[in-house]
PDB file of N, CA and C in Angstrom:
ATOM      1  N   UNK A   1       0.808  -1.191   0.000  1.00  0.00           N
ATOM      2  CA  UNK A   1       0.000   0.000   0.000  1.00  0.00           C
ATOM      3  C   UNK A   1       0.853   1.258   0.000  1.00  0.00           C
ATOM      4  N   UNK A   2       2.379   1.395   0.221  1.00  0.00           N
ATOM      5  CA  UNK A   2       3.148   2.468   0.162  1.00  0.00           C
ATOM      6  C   UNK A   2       2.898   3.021  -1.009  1.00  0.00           C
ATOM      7  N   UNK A   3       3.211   1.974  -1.783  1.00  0.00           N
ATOM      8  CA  UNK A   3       3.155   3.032  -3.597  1.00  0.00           C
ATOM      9  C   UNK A   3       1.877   3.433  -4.022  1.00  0.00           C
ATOM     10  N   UNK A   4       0.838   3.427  -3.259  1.00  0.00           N
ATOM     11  CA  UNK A   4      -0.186   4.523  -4.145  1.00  0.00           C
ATOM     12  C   UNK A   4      -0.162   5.760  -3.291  1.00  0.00           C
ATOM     13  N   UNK A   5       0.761   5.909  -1.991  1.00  0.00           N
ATOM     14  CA  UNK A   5       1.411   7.543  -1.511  1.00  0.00           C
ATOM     15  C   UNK A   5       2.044   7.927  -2.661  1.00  0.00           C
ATOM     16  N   UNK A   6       3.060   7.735  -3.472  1.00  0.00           N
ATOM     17  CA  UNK A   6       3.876   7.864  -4.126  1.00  0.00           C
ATOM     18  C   UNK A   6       3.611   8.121  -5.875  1.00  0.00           C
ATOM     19  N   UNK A   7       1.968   7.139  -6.362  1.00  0.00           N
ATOM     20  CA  UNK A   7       2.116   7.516  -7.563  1.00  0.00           C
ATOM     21  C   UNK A   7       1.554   8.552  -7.945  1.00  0.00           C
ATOM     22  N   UNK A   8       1.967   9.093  -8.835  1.00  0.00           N
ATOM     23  CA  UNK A   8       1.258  10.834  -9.735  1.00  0.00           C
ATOM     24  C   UNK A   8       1.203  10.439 -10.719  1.00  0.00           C
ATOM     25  N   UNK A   9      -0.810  10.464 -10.727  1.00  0.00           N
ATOM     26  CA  UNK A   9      -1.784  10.127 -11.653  1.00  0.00           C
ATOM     27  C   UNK A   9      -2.511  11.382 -12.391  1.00  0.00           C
ATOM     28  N   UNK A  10      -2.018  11.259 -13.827  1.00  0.00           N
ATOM     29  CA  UNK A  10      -2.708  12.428 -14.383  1.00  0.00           C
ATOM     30  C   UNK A  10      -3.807  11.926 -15.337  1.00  0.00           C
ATOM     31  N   UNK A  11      -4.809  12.820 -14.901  1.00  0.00           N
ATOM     32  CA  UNK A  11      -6.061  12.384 -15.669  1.00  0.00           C
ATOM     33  C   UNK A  11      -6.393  14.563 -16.655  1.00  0.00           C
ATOM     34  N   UNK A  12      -5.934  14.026 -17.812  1.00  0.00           N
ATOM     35  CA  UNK A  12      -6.841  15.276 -18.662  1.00  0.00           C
ATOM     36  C   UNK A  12      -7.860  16.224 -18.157  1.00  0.00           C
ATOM     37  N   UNK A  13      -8.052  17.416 -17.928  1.00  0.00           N
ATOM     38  CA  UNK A  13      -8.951  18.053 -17.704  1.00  0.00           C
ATOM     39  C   UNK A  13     -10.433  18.105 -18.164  1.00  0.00           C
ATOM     40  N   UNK A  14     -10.327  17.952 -19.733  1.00  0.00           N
ATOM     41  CA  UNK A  14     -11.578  17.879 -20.626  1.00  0.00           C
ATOM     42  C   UNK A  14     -12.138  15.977 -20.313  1.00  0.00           C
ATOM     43  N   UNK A  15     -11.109  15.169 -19.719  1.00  0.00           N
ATOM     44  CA  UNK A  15     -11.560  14.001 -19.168  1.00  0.00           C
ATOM     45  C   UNK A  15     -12.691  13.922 -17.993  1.00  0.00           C
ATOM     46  N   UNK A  16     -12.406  14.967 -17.536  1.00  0.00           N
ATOM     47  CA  UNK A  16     -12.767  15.086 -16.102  1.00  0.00           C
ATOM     48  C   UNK A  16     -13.986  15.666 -16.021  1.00  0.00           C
ATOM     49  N   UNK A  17     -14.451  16.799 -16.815  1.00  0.00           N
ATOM     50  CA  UNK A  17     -15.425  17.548 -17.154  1.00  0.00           C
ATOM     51  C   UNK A  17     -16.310  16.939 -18.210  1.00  0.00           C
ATOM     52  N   UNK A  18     -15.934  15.825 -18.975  1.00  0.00           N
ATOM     53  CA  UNK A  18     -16.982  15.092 -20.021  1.00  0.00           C
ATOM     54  C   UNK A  18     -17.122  13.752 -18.844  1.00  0.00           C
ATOM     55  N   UNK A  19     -16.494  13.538 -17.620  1.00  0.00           N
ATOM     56  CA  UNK A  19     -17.124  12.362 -16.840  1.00  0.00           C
ATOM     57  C   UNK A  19     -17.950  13.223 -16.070  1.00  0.00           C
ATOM     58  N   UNK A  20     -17.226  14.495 -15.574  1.00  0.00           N
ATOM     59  CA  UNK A  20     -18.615  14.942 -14.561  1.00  0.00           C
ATOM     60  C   UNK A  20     -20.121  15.361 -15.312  1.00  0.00           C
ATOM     61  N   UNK A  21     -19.704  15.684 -16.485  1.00  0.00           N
ATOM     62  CA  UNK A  21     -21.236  16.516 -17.524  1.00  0.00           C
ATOM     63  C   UNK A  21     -22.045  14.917 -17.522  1.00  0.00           C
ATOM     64  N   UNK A  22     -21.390  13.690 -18.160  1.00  0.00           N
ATOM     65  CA  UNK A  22     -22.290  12.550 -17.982  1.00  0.00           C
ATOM     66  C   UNK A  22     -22.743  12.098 -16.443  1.00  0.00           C
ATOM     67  N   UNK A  23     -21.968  12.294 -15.548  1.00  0.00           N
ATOM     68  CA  UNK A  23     -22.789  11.530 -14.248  1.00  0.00           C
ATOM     69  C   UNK A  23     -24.012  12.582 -14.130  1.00  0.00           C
ATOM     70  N   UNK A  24     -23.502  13.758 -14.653  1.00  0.00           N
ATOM     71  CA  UNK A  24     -24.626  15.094 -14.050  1.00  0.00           C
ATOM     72  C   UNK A  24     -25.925  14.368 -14.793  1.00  0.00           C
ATOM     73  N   UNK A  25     -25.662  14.274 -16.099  1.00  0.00           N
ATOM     74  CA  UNK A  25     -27.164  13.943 -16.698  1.00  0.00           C
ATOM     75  C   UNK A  25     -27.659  13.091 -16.493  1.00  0.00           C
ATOM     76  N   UNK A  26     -26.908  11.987 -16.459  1.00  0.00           N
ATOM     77  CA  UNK A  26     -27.860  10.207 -16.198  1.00  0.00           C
ATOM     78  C   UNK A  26     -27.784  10.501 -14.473  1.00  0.00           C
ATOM     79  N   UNK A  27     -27.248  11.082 -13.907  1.00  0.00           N
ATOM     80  CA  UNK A  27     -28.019  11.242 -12.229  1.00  0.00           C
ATOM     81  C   UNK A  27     -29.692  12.078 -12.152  1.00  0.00           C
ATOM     82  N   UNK A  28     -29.540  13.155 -13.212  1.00  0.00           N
ATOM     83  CA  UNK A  28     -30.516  14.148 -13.360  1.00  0.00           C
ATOM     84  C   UNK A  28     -31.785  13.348 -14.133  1.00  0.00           C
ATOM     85  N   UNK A  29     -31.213  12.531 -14.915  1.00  0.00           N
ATOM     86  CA  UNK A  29     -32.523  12.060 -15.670  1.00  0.00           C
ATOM     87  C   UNK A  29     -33.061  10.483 -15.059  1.00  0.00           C
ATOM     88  N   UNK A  30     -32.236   9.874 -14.025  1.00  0.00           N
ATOM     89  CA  UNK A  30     -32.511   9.099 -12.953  1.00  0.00           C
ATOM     90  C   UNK A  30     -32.031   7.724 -13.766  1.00  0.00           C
ATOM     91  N   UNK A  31     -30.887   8.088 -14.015  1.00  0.00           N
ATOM     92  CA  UNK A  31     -30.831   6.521 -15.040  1.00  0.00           C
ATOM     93  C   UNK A  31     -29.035   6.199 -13.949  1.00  0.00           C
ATOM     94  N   UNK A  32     -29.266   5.544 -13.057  1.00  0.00           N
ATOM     95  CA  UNK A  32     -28.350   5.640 -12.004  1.00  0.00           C
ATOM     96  C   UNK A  32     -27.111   4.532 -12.784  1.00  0.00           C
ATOM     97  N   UNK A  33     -28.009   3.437 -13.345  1.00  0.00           N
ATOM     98  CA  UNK A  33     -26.783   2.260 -13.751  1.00  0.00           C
ATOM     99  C   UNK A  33     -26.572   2.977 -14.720  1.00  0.00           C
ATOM    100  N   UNK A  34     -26.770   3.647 -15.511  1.00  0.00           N
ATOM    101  CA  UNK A  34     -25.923   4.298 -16.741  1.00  0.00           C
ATOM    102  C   UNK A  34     -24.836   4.964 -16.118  1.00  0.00           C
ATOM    103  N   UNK A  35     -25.103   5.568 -15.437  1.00  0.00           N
ATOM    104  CA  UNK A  35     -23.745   6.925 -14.628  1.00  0.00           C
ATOM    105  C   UNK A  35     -22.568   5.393 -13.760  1.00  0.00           C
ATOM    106  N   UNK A  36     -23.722   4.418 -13.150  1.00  0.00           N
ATOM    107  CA  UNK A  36     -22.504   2.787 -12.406  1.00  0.00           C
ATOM    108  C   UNK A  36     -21.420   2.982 -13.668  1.00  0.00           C
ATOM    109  N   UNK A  37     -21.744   2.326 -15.060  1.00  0.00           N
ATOM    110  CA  UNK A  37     -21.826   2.085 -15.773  1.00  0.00           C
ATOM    111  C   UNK A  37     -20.320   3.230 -16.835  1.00  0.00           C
ATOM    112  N   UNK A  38     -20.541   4.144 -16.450  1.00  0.00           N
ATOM    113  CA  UNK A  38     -19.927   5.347 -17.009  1.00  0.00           C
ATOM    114  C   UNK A  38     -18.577   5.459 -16.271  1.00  0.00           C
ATOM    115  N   UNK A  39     -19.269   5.455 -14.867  1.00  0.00           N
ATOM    116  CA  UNK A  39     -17.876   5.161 -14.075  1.00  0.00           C
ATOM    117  C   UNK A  39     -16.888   4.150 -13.758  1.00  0.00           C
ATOM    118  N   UNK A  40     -17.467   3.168 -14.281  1.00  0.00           N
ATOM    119  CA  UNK A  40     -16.733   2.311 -14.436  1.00  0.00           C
ATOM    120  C   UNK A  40     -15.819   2.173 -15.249  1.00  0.00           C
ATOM    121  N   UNK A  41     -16.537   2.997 -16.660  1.00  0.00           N
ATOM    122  CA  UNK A  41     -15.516   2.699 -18.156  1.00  0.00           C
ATOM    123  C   UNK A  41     -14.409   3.687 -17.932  1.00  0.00           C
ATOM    124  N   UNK A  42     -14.698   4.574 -17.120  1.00  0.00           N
ATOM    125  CA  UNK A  42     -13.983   5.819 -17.635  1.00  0.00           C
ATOM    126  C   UNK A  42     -12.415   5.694 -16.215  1.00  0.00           C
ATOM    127  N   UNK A  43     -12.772   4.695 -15.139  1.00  0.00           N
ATOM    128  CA  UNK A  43     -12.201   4.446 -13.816  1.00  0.00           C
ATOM    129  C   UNK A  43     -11.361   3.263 -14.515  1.00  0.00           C
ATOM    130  N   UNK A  44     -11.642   2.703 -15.491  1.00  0.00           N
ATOM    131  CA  UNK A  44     -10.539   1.506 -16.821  1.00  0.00           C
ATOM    132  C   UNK A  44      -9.898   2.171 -17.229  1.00  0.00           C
ATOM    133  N   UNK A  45     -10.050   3.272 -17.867  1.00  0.00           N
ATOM    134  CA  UNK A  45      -9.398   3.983 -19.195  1.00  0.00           C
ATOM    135  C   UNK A  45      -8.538   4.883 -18.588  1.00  0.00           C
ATOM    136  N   UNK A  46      -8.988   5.583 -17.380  1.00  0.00           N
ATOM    137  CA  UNK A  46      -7.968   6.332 -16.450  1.00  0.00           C
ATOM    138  C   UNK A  46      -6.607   5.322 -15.699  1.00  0.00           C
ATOM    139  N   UNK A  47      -6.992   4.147 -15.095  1.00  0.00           N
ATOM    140  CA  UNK A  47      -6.222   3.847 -14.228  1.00  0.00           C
ATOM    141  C   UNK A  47      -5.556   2.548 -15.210  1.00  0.00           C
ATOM    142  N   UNK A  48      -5.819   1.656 -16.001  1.00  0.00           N
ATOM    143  CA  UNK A  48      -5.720   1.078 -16.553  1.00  0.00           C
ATOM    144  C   UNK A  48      -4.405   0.852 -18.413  1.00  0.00           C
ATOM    145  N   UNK A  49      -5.387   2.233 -18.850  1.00  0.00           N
ATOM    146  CA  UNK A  49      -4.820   2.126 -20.123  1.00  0.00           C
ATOM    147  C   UNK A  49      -3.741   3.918 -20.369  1.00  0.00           C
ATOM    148  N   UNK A  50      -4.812   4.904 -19.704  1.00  0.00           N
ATOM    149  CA  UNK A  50      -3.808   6.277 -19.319  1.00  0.00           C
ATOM    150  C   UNK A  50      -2.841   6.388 -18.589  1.00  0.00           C
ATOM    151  N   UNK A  51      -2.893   5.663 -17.375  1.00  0.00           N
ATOM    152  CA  UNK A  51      -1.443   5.745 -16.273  1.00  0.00           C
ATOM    153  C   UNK A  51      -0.827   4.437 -16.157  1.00  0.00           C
ATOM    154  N   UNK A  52      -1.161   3.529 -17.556  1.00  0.00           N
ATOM    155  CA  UNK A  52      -0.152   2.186 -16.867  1.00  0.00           C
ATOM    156  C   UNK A  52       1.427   2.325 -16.745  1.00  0.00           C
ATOM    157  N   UNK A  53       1.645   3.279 -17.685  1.00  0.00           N
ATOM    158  CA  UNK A  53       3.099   3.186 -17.013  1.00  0.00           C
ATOM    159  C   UNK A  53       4.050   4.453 -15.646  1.00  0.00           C
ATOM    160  N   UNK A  54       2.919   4.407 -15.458  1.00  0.00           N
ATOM    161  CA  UNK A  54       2.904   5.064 -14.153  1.00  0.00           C
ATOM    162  C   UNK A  54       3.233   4.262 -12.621  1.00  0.00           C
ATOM    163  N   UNK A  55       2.338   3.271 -13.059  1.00  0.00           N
ATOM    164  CA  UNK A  55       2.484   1.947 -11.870  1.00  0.00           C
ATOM    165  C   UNK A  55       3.823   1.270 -11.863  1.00  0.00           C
ATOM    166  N   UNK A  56       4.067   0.890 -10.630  1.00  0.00           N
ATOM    167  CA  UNK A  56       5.661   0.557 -11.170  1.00  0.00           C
ATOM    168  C   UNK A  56       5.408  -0.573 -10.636  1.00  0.00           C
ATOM    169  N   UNK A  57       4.629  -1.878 -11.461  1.00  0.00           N
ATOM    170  CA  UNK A  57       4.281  -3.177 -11.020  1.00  0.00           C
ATOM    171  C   UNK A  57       4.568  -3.831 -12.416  1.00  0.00           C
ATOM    172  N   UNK A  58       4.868  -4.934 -12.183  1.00  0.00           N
ATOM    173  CA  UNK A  58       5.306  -6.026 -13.251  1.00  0.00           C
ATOM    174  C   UNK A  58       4.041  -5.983 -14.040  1.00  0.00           C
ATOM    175  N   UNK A  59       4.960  -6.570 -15.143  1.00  0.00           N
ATOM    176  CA  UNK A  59       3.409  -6.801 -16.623  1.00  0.00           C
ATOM    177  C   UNK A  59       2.684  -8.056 -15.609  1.00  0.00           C
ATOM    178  N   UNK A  60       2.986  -9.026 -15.315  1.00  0.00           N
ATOM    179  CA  UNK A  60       1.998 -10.100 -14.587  1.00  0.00           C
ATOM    180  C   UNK A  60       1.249  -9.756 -13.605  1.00  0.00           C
ATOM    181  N   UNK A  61       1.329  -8.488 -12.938  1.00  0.00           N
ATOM    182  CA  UNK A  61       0.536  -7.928 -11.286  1.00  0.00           C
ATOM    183  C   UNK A  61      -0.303  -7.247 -12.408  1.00  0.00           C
ATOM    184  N   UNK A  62       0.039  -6.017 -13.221  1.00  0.00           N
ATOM    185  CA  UNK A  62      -0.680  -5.655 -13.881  1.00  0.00           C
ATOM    186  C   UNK A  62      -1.603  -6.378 -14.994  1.00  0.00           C
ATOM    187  N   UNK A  63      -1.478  -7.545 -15.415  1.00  0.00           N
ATOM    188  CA  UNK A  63      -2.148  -8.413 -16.340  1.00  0.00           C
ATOM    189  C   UNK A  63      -3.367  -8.989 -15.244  1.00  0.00           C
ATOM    190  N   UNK A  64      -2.943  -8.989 -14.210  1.00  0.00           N
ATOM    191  CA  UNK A  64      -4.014 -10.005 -12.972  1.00  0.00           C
ATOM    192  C   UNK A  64      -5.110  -9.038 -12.587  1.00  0.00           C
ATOM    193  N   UNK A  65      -4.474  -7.764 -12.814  1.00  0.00           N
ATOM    194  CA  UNK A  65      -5.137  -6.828 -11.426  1.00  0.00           C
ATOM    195  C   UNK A  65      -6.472  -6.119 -12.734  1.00  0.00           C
ATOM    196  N   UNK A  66      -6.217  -6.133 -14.047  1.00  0.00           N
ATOM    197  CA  UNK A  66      -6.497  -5.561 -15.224  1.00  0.00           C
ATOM    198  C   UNK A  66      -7.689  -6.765 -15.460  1.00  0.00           C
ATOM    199  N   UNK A  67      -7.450  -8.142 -16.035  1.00  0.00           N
ATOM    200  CA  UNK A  67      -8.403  -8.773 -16.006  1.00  0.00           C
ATOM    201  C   UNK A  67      -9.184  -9.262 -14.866  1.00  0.00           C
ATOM    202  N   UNK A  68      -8.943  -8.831 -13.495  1.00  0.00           N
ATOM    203  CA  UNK A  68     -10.126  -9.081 -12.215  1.00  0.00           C
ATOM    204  C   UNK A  68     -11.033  -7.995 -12.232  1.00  0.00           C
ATOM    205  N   UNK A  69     -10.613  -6.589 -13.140  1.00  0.00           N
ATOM    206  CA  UNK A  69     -11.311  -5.446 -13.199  1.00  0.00           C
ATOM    207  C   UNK A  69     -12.215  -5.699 -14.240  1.00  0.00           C
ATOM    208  N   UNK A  70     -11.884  -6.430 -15.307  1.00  0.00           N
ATOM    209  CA  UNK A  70     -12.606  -6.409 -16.253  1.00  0.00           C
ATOM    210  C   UNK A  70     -13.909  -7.515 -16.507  1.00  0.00           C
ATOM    211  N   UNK A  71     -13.415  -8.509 -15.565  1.00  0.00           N
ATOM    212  CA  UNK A  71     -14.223  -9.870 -15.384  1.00  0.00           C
ATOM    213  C   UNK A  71     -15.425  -9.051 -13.848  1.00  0.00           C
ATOM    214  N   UNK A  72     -14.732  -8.236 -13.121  1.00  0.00           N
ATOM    215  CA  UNK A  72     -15.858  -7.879 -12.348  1.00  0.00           C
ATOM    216  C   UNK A  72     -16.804  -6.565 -13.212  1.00  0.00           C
ATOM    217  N   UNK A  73     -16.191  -5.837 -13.942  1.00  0.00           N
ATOM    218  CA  UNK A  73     -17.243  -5.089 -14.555  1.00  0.00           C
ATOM    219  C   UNK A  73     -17.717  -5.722 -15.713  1.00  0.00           C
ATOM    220  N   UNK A  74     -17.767  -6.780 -16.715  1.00  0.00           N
ATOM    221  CA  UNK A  74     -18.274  -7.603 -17.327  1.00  0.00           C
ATOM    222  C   UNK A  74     -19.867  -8.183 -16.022  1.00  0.00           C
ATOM    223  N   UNK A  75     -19.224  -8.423 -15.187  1.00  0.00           N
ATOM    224  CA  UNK A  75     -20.423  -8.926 -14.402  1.00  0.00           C
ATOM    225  C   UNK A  75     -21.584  -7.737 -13.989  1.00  0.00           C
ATOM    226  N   UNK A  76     -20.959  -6.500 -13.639  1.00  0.00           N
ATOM    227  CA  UNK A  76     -21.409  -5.211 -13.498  1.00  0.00           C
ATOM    228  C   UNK A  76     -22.444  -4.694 -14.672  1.00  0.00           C
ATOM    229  N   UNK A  77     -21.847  -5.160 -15.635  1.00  0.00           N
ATOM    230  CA  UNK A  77     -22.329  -4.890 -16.515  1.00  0.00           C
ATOM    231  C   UNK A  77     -23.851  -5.523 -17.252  1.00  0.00           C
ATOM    232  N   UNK A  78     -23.502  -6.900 -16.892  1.00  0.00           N
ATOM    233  CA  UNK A  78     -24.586  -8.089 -16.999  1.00  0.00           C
ATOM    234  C   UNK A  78     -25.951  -7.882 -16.200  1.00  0.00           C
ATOM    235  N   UNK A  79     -25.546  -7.388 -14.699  1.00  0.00           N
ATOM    236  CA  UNK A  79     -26.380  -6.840 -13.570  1.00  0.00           C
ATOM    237  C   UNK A  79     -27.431  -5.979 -14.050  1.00  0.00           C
ATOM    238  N   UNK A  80     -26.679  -4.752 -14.777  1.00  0.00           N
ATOM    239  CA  UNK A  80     -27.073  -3.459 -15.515  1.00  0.00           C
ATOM    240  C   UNK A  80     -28.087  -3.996 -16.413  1.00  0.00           C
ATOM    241  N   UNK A  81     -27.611  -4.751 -17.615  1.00  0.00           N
ATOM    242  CA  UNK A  81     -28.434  -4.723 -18.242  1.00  0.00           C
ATOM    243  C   UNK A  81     -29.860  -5.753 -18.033  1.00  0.00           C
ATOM    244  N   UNK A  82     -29.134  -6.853 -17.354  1.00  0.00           N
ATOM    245  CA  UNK A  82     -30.652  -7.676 -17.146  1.00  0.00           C
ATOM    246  C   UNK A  82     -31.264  -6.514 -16.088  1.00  0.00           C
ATOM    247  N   UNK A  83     -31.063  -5.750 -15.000  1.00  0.00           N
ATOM    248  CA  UNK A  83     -31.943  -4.844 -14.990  1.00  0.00           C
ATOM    249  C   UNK A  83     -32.579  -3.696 -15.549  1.00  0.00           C
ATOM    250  N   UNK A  84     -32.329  -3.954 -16.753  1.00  0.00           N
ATOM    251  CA  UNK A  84     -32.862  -2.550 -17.310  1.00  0.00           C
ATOM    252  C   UNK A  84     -34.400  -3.625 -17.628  1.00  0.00           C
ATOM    253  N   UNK A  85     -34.377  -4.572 -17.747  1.00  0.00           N
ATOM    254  CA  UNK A  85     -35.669  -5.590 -18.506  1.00  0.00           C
ATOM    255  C   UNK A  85     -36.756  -5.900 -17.490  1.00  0.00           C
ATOM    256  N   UNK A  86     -36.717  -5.618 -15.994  1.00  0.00           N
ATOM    257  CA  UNK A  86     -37.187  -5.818 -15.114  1.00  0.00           C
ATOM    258  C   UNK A  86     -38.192  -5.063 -14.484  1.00  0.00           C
ATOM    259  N   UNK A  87     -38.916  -5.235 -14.561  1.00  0.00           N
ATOM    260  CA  UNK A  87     -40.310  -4.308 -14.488  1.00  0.00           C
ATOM    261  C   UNK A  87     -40.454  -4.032 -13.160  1.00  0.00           C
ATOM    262  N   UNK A  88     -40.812  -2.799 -12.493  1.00  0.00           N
ATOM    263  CA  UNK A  88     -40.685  -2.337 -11.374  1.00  0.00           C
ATOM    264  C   UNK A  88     -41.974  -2.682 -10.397  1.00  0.00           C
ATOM    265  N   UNK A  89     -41.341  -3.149  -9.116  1.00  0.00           N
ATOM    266  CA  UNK A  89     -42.547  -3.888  -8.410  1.00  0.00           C
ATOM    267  C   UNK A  89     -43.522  -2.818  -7.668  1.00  0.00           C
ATOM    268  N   UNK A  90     -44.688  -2.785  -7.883  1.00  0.00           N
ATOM    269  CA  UNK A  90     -45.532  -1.673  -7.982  1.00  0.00           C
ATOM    270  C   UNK A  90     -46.557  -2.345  -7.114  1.00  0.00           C
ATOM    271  N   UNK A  91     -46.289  -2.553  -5.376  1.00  0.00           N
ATOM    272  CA  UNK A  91     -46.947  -3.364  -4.458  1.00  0.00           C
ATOM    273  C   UNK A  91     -47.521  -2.547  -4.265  1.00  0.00           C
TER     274      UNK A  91
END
């Protein structure tokens, strides 16, 4: 846990402001797993594919840690959409 004191993670400005403009709208228009959903892709593409060589971990820690992210938002994702098909219980 020392080295995430240590790493400097740069994420784009116009990155930052096209993730906050989407959570703003799918929070505003109540579509909550779209914004799960948003943050998830964009929490890959930041930590994943923008700062990998930032991490100072072997290609194999990074190959493990990359596909447990992707096999749990694959599932995240599955969640999402079989609930979008689910008709709301109206007791």
């Amino acid at each position: 846990m020392e080295i995430l004191q240590y790493i400097d993670v740069a994420i784009p400005l116009w990155q930052v402001g096209l993730y906050v403009i989407f959570i703003t709208l799918f929070t505003l228009f109540g579509r909550a797993r779209l914004a799960l959903i948003t943050s998830y892709l964009f929490t890959m593409f930041w930590v994943f594919i923008l700062n990998k060589d930032k991490f100072g971990t072997t290609q194999q820690q990074t190959l493990f840690f990359m596909s447990l992210f992707i096999i749990s938002g694959f599932i995240l994702t599955i969640f999402a959409v079989w609930s979008f098909y689910q008709e709301p219980d109206n007791s």
